[in-house]
C-alpha atoms as a PDB file:
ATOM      1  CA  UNK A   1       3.483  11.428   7.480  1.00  0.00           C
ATOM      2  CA  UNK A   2       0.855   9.521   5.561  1.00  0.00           C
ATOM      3  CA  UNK A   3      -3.172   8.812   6.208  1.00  0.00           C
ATOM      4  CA  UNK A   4      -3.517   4.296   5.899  1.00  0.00           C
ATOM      5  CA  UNK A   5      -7.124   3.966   5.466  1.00  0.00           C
ATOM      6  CA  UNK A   6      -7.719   0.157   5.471  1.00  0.00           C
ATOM      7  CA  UNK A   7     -11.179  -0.430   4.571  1.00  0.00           C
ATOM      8  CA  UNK A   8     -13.385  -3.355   2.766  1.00  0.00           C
ATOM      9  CA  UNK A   9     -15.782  -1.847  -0.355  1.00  0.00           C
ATOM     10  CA  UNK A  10     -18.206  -4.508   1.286  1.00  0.00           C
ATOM     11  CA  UNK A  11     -18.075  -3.592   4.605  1.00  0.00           C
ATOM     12  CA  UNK A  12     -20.939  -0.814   5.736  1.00  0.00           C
ATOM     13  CA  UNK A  13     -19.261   0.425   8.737  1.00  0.00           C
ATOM     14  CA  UNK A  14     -16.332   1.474   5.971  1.00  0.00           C
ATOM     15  CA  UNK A  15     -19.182   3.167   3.348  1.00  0.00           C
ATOM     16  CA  UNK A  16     -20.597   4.645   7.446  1.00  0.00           C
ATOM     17  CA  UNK A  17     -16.393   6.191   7.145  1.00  0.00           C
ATOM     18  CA  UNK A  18     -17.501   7.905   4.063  1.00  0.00           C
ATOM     19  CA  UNK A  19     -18.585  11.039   4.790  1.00  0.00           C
ATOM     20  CA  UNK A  20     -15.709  10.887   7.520  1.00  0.00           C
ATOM     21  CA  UNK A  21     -13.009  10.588   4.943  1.00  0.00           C
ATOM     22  CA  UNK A  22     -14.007  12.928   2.812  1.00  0.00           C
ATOM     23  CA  UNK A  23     -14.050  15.649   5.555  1.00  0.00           C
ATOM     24  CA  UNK A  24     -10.522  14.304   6.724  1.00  0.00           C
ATOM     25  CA  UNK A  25      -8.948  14.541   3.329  1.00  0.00           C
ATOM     26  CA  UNK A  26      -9.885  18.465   2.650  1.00  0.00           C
ATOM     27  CA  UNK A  27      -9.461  19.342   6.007  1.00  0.00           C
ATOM     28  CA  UNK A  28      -5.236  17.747   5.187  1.00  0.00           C
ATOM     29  CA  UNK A  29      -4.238  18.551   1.543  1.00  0.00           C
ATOM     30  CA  UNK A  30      -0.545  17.986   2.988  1.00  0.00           C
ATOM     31  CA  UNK A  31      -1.076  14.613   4.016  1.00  0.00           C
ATOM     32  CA  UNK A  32      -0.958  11.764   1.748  1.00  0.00           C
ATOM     33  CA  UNK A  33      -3.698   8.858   1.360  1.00  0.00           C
ATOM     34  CA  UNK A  34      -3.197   5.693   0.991  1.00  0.00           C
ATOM     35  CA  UNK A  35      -6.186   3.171   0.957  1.00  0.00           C
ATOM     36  CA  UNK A  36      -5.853  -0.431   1.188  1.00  0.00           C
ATOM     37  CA  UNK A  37      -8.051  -3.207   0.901  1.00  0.00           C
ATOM     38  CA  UNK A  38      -8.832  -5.614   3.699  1.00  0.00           C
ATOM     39  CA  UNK A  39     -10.269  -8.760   2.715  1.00  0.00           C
ATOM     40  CA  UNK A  40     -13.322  -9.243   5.175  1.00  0.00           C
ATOM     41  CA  UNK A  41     -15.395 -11.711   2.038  1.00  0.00           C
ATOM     42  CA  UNK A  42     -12.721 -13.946   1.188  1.00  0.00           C
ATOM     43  CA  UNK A  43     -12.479 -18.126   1.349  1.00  0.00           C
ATOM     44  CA  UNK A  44     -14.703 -19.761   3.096  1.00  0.00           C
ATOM     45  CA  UNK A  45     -16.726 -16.550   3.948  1.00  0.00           C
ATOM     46  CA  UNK A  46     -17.772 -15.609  -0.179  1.00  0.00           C
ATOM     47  CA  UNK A  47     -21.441 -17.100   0.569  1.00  0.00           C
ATOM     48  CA  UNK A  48     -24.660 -15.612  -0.201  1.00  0.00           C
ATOM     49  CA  UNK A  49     -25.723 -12.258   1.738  1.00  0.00           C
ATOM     50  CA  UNK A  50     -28.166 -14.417   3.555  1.00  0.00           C
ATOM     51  CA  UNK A  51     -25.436 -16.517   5.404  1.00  0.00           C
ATOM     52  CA  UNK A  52     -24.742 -12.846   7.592  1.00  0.00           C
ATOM     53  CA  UNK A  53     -27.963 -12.269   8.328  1.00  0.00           C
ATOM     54  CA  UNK A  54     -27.138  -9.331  10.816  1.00  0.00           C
ATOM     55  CA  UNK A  55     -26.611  -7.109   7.673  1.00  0.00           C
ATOM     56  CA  UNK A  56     -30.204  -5.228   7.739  1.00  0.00           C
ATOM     57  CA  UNK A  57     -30.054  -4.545  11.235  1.00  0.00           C
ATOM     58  CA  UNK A  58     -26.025  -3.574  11.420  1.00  0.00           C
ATOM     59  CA  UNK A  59     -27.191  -0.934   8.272  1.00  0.00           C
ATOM     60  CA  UNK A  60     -29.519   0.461  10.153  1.00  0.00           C
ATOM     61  CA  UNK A  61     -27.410   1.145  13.014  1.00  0.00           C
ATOM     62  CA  UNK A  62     -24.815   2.598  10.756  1.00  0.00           C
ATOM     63  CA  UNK A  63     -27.190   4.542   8.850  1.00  0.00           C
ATOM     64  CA  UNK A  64     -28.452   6.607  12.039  1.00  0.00           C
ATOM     65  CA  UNK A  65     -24.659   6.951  13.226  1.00  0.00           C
ATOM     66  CA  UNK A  66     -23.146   8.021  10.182  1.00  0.00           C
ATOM     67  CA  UNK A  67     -26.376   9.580   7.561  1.00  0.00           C
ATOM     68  CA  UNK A  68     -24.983   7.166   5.436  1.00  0.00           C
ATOM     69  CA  UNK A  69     -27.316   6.058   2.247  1.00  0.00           C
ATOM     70  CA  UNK A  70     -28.161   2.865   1.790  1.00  0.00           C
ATOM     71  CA  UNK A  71     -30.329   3.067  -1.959  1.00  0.00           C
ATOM     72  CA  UNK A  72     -33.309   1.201  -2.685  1.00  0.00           C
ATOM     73  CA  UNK A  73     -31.028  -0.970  -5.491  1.00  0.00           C
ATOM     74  CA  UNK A  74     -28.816  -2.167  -2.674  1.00  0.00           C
ATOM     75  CA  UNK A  75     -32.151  -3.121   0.019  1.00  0.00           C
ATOM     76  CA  UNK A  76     -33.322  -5.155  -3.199  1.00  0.00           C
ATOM     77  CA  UNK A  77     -29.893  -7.247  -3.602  1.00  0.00           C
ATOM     78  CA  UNK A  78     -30.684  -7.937   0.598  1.00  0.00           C
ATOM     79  CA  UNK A  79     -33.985  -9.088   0.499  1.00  0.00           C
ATOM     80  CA  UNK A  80     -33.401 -11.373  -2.642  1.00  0.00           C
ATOM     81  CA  UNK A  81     -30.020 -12.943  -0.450  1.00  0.00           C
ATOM     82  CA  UNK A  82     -28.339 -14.821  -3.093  1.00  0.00           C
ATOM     83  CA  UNK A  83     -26.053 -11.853  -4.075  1.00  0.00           C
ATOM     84  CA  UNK A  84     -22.310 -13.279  -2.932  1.00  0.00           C
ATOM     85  CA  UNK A  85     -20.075 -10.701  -2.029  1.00  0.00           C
ATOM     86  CA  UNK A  86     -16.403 -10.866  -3.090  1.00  0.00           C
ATOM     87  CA  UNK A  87     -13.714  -8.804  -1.499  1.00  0.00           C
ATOM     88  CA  UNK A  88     -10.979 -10.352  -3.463  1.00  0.00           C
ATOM     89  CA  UNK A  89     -12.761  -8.431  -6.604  1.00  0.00           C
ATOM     90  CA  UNK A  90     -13.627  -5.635  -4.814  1.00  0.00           C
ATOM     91  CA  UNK A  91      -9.750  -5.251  -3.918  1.00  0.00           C
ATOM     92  CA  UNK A  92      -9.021  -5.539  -7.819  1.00  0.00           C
ATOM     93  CA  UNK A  93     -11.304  -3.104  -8.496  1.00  0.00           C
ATOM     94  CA  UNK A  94      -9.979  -1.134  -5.866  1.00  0.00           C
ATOM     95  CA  UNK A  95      -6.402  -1.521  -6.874  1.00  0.00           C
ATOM     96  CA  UNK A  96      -7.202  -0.356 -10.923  1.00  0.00           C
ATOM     97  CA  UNK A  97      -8.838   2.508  -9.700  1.00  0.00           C
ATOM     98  CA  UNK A  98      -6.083   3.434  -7.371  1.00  0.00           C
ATOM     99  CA  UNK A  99      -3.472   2.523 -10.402  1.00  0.00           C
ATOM    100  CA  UNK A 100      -5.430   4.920 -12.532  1.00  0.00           C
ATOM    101  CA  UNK A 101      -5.821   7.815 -10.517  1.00  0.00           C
ATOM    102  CA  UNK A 102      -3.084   7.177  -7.443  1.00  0.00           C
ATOM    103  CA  UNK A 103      -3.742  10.547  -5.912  1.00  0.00           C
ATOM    104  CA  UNK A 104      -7.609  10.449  -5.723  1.00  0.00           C
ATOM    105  CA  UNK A 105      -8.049   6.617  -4.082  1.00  0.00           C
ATOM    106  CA  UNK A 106     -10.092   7.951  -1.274  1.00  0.00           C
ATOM    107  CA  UNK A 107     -12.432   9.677  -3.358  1.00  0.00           C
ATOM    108  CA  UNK A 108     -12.580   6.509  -5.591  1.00  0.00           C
ATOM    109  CA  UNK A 109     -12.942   4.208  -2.689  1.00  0.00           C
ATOM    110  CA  UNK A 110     -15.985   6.253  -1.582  1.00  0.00           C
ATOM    111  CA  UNK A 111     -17.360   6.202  -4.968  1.00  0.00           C
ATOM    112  CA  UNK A 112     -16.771   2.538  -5.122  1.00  0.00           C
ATOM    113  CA  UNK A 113     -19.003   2.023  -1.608  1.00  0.00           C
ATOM    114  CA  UNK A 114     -21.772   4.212  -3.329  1.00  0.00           C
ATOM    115  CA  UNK A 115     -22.224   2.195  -6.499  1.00  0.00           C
ATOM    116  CA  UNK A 116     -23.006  -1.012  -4.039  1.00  0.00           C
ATOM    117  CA  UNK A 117     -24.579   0.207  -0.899  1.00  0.00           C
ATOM    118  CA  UNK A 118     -26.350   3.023  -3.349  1.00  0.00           C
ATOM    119  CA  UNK A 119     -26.991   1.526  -6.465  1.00  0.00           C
ATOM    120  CA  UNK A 120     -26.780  -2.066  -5.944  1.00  0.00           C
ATOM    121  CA  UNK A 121     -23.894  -2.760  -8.328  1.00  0.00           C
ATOM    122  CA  UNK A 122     -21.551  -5.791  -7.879  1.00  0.00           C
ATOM    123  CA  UNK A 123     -18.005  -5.178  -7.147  1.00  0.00           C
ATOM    124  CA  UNK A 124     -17.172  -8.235  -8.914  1.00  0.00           C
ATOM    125  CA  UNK A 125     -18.391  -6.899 -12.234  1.00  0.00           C
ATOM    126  CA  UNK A 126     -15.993  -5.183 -14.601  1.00  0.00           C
ATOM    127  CA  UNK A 127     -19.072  -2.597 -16.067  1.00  0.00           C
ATOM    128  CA  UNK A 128     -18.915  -1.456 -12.089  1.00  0.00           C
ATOM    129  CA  UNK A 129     -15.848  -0.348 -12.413  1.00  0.00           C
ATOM    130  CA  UNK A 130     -16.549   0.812 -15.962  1.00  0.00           C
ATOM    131  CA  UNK A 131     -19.626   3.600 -14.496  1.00  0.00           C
ATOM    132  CA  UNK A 132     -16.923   4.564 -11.730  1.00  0.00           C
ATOM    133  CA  UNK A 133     -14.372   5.389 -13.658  1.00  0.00           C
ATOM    134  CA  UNK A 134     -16.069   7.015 -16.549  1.00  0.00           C
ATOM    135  CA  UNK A 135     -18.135   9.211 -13.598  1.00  0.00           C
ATOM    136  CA  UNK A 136     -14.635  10.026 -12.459  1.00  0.00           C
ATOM    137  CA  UNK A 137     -12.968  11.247 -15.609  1.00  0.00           C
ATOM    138  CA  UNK A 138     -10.913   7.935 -16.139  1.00  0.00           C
ATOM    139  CA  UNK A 139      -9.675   5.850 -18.674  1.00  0.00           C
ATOM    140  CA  UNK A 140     -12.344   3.541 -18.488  1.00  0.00           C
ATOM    141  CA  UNK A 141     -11.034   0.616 -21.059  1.00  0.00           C
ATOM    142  CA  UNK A 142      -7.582   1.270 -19.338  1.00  0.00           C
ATOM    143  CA  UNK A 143      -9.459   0.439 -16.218  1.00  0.00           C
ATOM    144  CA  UNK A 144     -11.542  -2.084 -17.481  1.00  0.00           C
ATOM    145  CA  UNK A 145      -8.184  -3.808 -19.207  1.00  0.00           C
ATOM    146  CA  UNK A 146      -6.422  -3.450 -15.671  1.00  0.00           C
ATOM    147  CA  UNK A 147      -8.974  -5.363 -13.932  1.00  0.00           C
ATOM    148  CA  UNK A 148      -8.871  -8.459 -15.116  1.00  0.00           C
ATOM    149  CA  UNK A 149      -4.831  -8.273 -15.594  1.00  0.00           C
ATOM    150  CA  UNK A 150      -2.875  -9.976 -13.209  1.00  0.00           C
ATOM    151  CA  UNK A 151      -1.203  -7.240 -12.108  1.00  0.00           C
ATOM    152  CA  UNK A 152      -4.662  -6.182 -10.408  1.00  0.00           C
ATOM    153  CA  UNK A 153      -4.564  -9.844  -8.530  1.00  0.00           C
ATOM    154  CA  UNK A 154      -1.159  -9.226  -7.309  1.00  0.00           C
ATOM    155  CA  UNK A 155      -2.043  -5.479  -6.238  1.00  0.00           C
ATOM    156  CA  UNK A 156      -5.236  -7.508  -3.923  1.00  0.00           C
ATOM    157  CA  UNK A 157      -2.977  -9.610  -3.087  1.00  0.00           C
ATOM    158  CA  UNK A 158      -0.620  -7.325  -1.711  1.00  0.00           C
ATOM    159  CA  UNK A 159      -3.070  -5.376  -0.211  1.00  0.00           C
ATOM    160  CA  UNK A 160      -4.712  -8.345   1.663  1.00  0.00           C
ATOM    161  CA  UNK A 161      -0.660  -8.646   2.930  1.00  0.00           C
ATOM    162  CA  UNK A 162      -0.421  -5.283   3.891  1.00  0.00           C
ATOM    163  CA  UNK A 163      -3.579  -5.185   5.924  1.00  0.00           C
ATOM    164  CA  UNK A 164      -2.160  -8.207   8.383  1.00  0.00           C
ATOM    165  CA  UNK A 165       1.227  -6.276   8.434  1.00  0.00           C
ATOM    166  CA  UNK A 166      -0.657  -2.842   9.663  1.00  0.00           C
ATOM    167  CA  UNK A 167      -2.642  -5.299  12.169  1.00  0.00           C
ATOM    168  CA  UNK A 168      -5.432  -4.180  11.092  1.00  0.00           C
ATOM    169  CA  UNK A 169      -8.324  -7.065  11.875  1.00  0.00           C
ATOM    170  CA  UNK A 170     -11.500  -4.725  11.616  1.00  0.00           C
ATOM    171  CA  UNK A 171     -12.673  -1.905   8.864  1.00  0.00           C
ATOM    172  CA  UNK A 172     -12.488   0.692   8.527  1.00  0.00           C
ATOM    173  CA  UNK A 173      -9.295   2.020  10.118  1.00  0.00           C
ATOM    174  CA  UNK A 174      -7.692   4.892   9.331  1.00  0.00           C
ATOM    175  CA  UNK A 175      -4.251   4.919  10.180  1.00  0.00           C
ATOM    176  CA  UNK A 176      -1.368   7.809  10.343  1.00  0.00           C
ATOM    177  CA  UNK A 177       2.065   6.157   9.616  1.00  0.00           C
ATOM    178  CA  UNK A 178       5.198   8.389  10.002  1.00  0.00           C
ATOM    179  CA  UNK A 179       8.250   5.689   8.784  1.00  0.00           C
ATOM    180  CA  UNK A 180       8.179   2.968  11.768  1.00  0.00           C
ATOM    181  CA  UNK A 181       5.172   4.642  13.577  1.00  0.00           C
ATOM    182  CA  UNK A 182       1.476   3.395  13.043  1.00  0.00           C
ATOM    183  CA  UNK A 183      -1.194   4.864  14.859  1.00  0.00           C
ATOM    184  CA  UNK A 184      -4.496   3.870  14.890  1.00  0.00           C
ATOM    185  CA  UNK A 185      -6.412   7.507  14.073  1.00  0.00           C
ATOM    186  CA  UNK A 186      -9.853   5.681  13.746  1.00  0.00           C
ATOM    187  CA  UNK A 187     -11.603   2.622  14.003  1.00  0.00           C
ATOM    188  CA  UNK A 188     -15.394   1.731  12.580  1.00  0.00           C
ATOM    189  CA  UNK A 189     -16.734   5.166  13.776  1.00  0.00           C
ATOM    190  CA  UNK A 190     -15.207   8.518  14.209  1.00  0.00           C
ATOM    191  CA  UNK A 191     -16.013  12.186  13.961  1.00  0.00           C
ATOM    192  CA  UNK A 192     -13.358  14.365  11.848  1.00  0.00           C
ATOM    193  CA  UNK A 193     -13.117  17.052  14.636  1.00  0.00           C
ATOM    194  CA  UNK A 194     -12.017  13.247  16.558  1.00  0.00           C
ATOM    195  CA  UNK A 195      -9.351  12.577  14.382  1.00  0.00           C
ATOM    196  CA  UNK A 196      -8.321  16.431  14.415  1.00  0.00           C
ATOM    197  CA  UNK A 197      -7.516  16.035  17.574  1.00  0.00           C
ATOM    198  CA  UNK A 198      -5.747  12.967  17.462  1.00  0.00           C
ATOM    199  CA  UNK A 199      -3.697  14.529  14.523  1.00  0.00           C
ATOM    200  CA  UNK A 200      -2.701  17.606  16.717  1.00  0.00           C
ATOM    201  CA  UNK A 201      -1.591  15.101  19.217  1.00  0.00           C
ATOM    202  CA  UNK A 202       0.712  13.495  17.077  1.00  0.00           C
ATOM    203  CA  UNK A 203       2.091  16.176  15.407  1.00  0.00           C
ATOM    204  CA  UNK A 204       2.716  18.449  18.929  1.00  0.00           C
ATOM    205  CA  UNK A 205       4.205  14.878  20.392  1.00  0.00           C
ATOM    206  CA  UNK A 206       7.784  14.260  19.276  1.00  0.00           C
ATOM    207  CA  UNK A 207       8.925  11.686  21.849  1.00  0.00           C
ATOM    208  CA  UNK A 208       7.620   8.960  19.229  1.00  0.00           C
END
């Protein structure tokens, strides 16, 4: 059995998940993570932030659910509103990160939600990815060379794929998948003791 986590780097429910996933992920060295990228800011919907303008309000929400941070650099790119968020980049970015360091993509996906939502960096920009890798120990020009490869298009692409294959139409959902069988562990908001407990359930319940 594997842990799915399906997220968008430009969703804030998914950088709410944070703190979440982390927890999850010490609490199970045995299981597996896999994190793919949804595509939530894609065609018609890359427009400037202040096309959504629910964002402040939905931030504040998740901020008082989840503790999450949401940095002064980040509350600047809001109130200015022409900042267009990408997913298709952020999945590339996601993907070269993942490619670099396979078996630490939820820590990486987490540190990719802090350097927007935080600092007020744009997933679309390679020196992002540069600060995120370099704070992680990476190969930063290997990860900086990956990006704009096409290799990291194809990985986005394939994620973007896998996301409609899982079902998955909202982020972030963390997923167990055991072969054939998907289930849905958490979706937008849940506690880790919550996903415990759906874990034990699965694991004590071999009729699937």
């Amino acid at each position: 059995m594997k842990l799915t986590y399906v997220f968008d780097a430009y969703c804030g429910w998914s950088h709410g998940f944070s703190g979440t996933l982390r927890e999850v992920v010490s609490r199970h060295p045995e299981l597996p993570v896999e994190v793919v990228s949804g595509g939530l800011f894609t065609g018609s919907r890359r427009v400037p932030i202040r096309e959504f303008g629910h964002v402040q309000g939905a931030n504040a929400k998740i901020a008082e659910l989840t503790g999450a941070e949401f940095g002064d650099s980040y509350e600047r790119l809001i109130a200015d509103g022409s900042f267009v968020m990408d997913s298709e980049a952020a999945a590339r970015g996601v993907a070269v990160l993942r490619l670099a360091a396979p078996d630490r993509a939820a820590e990486l996906a987490i540190a990719l939600q802090r350097a927007f939502y935080v600092d007020g960096r744009s997933l679309s920009d390679a020196a992002t990815y540069r600060t995120v890798a370099e704070e992680a120990g990476l190969d930063a020009d290997a990860v900086l060379a990956t990006f704009e490869a096409p290799e990291a298009r194809a990985a986005a692409e394939a994620d973007l794929r896998r996301t409609a294959a899982l079902g998955v139409t909202g982020f972030p959902t963390l997923l167990a998948v055991d072969g054939e069988s998907v289930t849905v562990l958490a979706h937008g908001h849940a506690t880790a003791d919550e996903i415990d407990q759906r874990l034990a359930a699965l694991t004590t319940d071999h009729t699937h």
